[in-house]
Structure formats: C-alpha cells, structure tokens
PDB file of N, CA and C in Angstrom:
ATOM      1  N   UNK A   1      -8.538  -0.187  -1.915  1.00  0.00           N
ATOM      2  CA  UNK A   1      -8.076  -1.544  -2.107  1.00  0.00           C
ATOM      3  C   UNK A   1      -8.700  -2.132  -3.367  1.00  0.00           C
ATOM      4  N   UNK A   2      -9.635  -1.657  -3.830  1.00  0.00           N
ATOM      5  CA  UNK A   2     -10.328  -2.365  -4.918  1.00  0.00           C
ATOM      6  C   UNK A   2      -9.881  -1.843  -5.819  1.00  0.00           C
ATOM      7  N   UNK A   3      -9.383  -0.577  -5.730  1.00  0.00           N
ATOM      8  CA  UNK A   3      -9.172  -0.404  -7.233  1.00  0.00           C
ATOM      9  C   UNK A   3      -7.623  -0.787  -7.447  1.00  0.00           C
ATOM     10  N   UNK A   4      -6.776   0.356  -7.063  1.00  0.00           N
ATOM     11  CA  UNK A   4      -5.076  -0.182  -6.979  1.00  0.00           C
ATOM     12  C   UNK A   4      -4.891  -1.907  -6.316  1.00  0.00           C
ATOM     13  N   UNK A   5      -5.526  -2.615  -5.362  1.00  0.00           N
ATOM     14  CA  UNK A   5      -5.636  -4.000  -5.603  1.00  0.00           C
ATOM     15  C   UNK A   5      -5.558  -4.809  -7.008  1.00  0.00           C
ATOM     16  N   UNK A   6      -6.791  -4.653  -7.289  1.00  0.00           N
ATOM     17  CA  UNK A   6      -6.922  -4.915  -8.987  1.00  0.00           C
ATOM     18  C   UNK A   6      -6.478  -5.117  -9.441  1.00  0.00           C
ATOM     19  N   UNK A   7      -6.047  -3.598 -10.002  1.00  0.00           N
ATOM     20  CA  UNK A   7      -4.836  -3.417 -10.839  1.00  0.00           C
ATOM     21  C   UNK A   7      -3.417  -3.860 -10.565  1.00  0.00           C
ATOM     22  N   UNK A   8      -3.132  -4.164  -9.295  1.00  0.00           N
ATOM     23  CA  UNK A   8      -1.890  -4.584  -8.952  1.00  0.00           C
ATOM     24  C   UNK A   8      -1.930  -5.871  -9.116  1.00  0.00           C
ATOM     25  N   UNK A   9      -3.030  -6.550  -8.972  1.00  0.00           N
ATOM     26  CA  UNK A   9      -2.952  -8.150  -8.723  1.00  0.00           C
ATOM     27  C   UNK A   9      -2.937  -8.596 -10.470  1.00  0.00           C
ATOM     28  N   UNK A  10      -3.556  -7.988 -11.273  1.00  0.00           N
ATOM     29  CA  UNK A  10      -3.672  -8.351 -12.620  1.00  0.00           C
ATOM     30  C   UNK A  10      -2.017  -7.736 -13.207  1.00  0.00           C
ATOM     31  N   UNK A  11      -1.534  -6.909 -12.610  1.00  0.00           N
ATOM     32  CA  UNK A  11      -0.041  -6.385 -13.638  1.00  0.00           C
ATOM     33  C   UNK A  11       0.953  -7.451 -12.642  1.00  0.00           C
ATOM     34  N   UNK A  12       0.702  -7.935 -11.508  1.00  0.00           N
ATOM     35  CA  UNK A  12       1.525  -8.790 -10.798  1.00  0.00           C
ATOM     36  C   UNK A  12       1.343 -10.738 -11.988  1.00  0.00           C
ATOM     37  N   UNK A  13      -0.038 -10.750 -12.157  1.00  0.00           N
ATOM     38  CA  UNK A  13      -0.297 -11.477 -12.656  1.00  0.00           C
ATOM     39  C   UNK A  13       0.833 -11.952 -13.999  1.00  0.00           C
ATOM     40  N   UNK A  14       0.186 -10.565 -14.717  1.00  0.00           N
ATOM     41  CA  UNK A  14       0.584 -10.922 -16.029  1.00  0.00           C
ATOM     42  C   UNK A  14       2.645 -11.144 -16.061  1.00  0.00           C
ATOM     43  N   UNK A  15       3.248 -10.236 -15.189  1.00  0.00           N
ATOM     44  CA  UNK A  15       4.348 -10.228 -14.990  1.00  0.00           C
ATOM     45  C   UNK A  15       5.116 -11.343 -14.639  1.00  0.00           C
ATOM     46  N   UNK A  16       4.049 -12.291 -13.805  1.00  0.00           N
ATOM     47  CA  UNK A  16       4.198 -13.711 -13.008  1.00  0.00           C
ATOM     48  C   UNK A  16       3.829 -14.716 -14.368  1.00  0.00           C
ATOM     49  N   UNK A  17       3.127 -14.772 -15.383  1.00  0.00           N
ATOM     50  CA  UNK A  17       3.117 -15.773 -16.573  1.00  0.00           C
ATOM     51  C   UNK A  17       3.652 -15.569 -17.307  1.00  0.00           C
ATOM     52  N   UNK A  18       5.236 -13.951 -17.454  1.00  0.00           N
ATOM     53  CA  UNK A  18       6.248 -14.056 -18.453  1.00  0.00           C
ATOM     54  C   UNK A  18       7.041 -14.441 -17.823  1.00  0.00           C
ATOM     55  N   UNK A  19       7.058 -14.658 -16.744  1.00  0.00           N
ATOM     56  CA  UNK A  19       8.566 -15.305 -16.111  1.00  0.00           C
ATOM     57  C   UNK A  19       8.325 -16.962 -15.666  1.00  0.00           C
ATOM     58  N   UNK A  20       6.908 -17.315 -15.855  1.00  0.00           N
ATOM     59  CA  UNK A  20       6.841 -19.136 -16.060  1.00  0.00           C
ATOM     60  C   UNK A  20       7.010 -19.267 -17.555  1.00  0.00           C
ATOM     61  N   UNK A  21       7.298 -18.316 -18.683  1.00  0.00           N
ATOM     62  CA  UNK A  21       7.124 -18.400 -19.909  1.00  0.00           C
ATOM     63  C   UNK A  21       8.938 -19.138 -19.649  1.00  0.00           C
ATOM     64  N   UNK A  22       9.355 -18.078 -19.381  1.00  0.00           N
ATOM     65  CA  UNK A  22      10.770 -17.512 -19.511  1.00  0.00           C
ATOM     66  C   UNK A  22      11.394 -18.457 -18.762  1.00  0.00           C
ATOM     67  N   UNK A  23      10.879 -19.175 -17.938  1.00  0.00           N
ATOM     68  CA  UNK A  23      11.271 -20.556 -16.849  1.00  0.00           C
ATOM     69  C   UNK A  23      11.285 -21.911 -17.875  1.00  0.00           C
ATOM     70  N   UNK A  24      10.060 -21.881 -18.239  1.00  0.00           N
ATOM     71  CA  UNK A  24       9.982 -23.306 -19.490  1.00  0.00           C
ATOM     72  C   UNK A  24      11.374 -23.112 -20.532  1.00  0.00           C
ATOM     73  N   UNK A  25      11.139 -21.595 -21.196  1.00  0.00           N
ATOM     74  CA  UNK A  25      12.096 -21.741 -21.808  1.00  0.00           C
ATOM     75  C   UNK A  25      13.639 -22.217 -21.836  1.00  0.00           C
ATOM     76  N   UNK A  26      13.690 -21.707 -19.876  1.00  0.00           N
ATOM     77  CA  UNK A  26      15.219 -22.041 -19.808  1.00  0.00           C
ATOM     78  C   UNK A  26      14.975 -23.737 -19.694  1.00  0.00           C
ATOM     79  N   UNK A  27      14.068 -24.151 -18.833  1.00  0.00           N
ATOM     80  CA  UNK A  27      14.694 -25.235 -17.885  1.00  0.00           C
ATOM     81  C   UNK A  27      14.093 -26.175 -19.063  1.00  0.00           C
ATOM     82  N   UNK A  28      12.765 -26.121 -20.033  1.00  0.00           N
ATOM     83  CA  UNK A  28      12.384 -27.162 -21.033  1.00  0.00           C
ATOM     84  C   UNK A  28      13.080 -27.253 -21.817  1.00  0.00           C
ATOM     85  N   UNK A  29      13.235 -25.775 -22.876  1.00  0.00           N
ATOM     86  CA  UNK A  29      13.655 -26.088 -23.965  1.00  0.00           C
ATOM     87  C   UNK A  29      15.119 -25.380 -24.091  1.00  0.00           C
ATOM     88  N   UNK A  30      16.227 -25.540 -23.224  1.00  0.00           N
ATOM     89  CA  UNK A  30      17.328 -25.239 -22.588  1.00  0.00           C
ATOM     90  C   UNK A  30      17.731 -24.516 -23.619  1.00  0.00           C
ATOM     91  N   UNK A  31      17.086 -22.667 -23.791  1.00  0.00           N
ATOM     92  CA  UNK A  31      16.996 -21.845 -23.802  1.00  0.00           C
ATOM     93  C   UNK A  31      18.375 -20.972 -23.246  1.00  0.00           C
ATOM     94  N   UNK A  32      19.711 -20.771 -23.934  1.00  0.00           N
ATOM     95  CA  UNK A  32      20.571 -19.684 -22.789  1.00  0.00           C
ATOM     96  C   UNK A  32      20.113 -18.347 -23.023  1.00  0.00           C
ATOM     97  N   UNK A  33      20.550 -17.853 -22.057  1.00  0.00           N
ATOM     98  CA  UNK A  33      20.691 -15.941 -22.220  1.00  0.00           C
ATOM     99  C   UNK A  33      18.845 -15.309 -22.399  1.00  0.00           C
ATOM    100  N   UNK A  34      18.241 -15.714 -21.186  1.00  0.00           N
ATOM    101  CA  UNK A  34      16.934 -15.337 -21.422  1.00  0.00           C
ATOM    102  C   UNK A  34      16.725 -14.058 -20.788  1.00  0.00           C
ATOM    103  N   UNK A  35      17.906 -13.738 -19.632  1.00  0.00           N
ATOM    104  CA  UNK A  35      18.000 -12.318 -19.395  1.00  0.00           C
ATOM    105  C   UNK A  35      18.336 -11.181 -20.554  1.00  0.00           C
ATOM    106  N   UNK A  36      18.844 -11.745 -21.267  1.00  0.00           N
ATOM    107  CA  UNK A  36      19.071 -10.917 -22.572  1.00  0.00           C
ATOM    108  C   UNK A  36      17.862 -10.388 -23.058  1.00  0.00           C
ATOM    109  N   UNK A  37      16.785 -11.036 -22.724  1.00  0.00           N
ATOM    110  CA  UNK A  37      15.456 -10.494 -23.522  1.00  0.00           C
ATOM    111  C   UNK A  37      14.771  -9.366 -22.981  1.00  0.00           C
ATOM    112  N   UNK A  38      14.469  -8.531 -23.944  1.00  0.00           N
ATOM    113  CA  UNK A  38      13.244  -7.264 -23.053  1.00  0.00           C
ATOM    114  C   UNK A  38      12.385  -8.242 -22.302  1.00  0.00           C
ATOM    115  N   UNK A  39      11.924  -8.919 -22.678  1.00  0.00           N
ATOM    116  CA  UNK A  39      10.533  -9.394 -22.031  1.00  0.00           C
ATOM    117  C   UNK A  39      10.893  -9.817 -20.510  1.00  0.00           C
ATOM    118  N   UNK A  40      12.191 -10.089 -20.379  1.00  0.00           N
ATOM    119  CA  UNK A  40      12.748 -10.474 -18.710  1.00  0.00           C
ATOM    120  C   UNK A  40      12.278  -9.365 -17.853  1.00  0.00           C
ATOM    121  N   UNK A  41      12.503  -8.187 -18.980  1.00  0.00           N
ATOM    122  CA  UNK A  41      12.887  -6.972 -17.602  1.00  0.00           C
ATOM    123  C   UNK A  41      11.328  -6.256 -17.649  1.00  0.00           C
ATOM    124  N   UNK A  42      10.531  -6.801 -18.980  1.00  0.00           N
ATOM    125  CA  UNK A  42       8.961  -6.006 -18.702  1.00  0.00           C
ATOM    126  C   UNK A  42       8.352  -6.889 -17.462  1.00  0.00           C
ATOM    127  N   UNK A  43       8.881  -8.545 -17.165  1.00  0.00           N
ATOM    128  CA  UNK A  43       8.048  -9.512 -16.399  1.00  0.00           C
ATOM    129  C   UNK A  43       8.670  -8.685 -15.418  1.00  0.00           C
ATOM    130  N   UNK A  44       9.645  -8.246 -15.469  1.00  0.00           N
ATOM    131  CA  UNK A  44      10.802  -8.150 -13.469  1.00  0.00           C
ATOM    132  C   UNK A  44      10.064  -6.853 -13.399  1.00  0.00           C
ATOM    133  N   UNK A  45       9.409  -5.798 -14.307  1.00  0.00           N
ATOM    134  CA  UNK A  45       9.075  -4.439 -13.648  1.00  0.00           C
ATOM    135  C   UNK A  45       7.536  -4.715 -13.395  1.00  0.00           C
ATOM    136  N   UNK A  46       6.863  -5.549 -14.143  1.00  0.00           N
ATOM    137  CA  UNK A  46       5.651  -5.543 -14.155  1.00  0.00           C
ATOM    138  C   UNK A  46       5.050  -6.157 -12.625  1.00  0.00           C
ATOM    139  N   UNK A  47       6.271  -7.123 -12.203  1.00  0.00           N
ATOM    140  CA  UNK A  47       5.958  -7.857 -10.450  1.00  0.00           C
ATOM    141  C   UNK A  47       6.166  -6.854  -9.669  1.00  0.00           C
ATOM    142  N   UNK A  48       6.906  -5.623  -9.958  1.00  0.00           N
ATOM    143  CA  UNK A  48       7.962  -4.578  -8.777  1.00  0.00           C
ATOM    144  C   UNK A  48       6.334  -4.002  -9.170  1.00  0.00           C
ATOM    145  N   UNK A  49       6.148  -3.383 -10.371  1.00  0.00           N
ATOM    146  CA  UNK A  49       4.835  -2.414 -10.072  1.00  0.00           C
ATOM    147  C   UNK A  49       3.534  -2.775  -9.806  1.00  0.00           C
ATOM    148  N   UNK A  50       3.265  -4.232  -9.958  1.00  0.00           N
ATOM    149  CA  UNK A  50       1.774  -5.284  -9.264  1.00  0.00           C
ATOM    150  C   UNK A  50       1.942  -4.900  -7.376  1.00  0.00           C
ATOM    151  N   UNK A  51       3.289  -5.359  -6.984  1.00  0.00           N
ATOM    152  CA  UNK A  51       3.481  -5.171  -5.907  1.00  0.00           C
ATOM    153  C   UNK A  51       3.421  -4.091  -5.205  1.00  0.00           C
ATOM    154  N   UNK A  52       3.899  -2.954  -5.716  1.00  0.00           N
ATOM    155  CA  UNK A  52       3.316  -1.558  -5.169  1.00  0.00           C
ATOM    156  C   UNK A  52       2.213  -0.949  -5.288  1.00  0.00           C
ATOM    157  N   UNK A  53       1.269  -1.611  -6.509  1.00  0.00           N
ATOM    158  CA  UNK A  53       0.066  -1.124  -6.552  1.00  0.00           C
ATOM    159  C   UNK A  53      -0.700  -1.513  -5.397  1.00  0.00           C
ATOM    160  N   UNK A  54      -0.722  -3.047  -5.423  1.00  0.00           N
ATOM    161  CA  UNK A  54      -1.483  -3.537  -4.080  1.00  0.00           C
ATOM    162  C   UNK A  54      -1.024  -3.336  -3.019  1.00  0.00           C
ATOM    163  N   UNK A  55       0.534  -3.039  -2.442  1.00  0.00           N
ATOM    164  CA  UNK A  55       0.308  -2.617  -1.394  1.00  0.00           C
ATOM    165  C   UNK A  55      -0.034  -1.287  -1.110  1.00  0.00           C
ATOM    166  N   UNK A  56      -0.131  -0.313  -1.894  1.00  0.00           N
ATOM    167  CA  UNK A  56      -0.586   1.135  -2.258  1.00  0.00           C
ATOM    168  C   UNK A  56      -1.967   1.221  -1.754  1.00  0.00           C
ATOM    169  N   UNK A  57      -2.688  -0.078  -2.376  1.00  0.00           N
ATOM    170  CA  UNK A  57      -4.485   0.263  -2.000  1.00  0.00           C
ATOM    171  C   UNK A  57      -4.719  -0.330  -0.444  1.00  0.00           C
ATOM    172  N   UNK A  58      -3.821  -1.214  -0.175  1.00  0.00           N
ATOM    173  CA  UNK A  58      -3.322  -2.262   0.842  1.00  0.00           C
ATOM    174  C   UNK A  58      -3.939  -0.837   2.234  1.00  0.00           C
ATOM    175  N   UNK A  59      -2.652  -0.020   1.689  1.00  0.00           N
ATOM    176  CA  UNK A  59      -2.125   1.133   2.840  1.00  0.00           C
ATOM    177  C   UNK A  59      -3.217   1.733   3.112  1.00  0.00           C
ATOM    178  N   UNK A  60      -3.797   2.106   1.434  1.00  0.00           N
ATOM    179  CA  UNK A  60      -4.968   3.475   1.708  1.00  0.00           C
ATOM    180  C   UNK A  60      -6.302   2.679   2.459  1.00  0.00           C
ATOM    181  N   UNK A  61      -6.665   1.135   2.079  1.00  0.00           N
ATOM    182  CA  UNK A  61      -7.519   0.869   2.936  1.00  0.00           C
ATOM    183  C   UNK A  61      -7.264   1.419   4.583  1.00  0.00           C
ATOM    184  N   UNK A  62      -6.028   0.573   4.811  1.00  0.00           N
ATOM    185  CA  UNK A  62      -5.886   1.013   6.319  1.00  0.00           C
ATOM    186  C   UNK A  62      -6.253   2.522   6.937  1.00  0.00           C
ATOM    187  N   UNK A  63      -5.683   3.401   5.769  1.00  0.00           N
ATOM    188  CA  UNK A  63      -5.651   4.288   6.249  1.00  0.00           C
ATOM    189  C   UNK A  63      -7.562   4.804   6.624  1.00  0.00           C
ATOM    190  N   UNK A  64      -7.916   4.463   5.643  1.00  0.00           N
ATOM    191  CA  UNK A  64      -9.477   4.906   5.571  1.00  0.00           C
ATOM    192  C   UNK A  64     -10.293   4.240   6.873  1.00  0.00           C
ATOM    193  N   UNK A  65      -9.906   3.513   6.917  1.00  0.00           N
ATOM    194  CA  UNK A  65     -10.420   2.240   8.250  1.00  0.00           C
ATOM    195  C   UNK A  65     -10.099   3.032   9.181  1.00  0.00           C
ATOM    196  N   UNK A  66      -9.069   4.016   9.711  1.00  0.00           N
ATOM    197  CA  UNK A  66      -8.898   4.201  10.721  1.00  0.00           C
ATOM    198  C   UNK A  66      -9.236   5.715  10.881  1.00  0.00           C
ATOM    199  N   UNK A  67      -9.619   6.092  10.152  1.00  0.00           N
ATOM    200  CA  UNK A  67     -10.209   7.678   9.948  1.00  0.00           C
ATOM    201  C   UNK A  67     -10.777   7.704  11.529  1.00  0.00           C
ATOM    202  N   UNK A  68     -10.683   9.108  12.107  1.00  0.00           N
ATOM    203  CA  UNK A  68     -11.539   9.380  13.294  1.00  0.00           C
ATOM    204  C   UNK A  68     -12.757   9.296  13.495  1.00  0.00           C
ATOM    205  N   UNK A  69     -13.149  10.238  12.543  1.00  0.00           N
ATOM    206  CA  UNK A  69     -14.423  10.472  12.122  1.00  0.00           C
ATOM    207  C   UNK A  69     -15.065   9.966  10.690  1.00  0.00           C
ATOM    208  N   UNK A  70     -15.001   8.615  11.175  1.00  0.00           N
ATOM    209  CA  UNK A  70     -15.076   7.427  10.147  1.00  0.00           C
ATOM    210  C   UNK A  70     -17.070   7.205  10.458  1.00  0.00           C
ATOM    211  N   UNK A  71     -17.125   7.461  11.805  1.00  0.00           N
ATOM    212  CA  UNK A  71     -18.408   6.921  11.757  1.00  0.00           C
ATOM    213  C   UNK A  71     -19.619   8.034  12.400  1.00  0.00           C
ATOM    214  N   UNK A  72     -18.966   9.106  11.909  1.00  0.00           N
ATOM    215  CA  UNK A  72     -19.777  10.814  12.565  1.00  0.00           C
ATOM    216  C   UNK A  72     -20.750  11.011  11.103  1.00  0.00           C
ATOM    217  N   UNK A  73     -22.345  10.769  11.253  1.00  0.00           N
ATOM    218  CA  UNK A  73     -22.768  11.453  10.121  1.00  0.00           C
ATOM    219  C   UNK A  73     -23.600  12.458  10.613  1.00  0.00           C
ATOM    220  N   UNK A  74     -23.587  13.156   9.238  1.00  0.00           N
ATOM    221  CA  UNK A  74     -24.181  15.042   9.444  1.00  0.00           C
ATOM    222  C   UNK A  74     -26.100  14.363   9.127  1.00  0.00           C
ATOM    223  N   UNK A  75     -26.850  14.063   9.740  1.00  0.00           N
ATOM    224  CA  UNK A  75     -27.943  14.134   9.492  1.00  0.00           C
ATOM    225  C   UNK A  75     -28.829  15.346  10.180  1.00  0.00           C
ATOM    226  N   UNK A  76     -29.589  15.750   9.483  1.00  0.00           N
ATOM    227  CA  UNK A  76     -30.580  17.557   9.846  1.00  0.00           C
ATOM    228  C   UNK A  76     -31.744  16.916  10.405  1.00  0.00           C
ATOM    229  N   UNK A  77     -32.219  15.522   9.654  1.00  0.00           N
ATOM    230  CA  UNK A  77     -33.692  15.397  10.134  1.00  0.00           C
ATOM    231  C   UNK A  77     -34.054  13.945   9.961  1.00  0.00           C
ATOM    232  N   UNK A  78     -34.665  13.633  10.747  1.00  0.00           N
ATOM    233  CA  UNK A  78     -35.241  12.081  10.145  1.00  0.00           C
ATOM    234  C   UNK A  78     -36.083  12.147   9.429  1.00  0.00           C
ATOM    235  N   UNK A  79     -36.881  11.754   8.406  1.00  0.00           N
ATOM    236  CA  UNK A  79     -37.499  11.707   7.161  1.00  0.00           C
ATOM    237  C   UNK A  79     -38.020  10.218   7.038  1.00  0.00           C
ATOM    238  N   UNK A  80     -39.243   9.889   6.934  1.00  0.00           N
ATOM    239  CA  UNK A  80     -39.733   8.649   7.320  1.00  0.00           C
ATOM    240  C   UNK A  80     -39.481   7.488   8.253  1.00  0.00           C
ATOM    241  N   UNK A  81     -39.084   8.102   9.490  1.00  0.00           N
ATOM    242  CA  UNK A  81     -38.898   7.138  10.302  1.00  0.00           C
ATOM    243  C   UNK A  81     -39.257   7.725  11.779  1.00  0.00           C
ATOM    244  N   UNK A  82     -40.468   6.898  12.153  1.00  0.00           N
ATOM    245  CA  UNK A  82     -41.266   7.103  13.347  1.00  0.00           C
ATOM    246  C   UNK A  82     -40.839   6.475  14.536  1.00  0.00           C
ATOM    247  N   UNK A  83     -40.341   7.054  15.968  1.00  0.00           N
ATOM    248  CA  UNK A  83     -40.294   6.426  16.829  1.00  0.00           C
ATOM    249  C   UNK A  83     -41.509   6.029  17.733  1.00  0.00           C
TER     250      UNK A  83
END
C-alpha cells in the first residue's frame, strides 16, 4: 500500500489538476473543443492509472494482512532474554 498507494495517489493527483485546468478553461475562459487536446486524454489516463495503482497496493495490502502464516516466527534461541 505504500508504495503503489503513493504512486497512485500522486499520478491520480496530477491527472485531477489537468482536468480543473481544462474545467477553468472551458467554463472561465469559454474555451471550445478542449477534448481536442492531448492533455485531456494524458489527465483521463493519468486518473484510470492513479486509480489502479492504489487499488493495486489497496489489494496487495489485503492480501498480506491475511497471510496464514502471517504471525509464525522461526526463532532457534532466545538470546538475552531471561525468564
């Protein structure tokens, strides 16, 4: 989750402030044909791939959380610790 999180939340990010770019443009400075622009379709892929990243790390947390033998450790010996 921390890492594909991250990274998903920052490419979701940046994808999410070209399309308030691309919003001003239409609705402020009444801007037509803003789908016409590359930059529409880097903001529209950059939210599709923020979104799969995080839910990607989303999943693998779960998955790790639920490991069986999540909480079995191999210890041989105790080593400074007196009962």
């Amino acid at each position: 989750m921390h890492f594909f999180g991250t990274i998903g939340t920052l490419v979701f990010f940046i994808g999410f402030c070209i399309w308030i770019y691309l919003a001003v443009l239409k609705f402020g400075f009444q801007v037509y044909r803003v789908s016409d622009r590359p930059i529409f379709f880097v903001g529209l892929i950059s939210i599709i791939v923020g979104i799969q990243l995080f839910v990607t790390g989303f999943l693998a947390e779960l998955i790790t959380r639920n490991a069986v033998d999540r909480d079995t450790y191999l210890i041989e010996e105790k080593i400074g610790i007196e009962e």
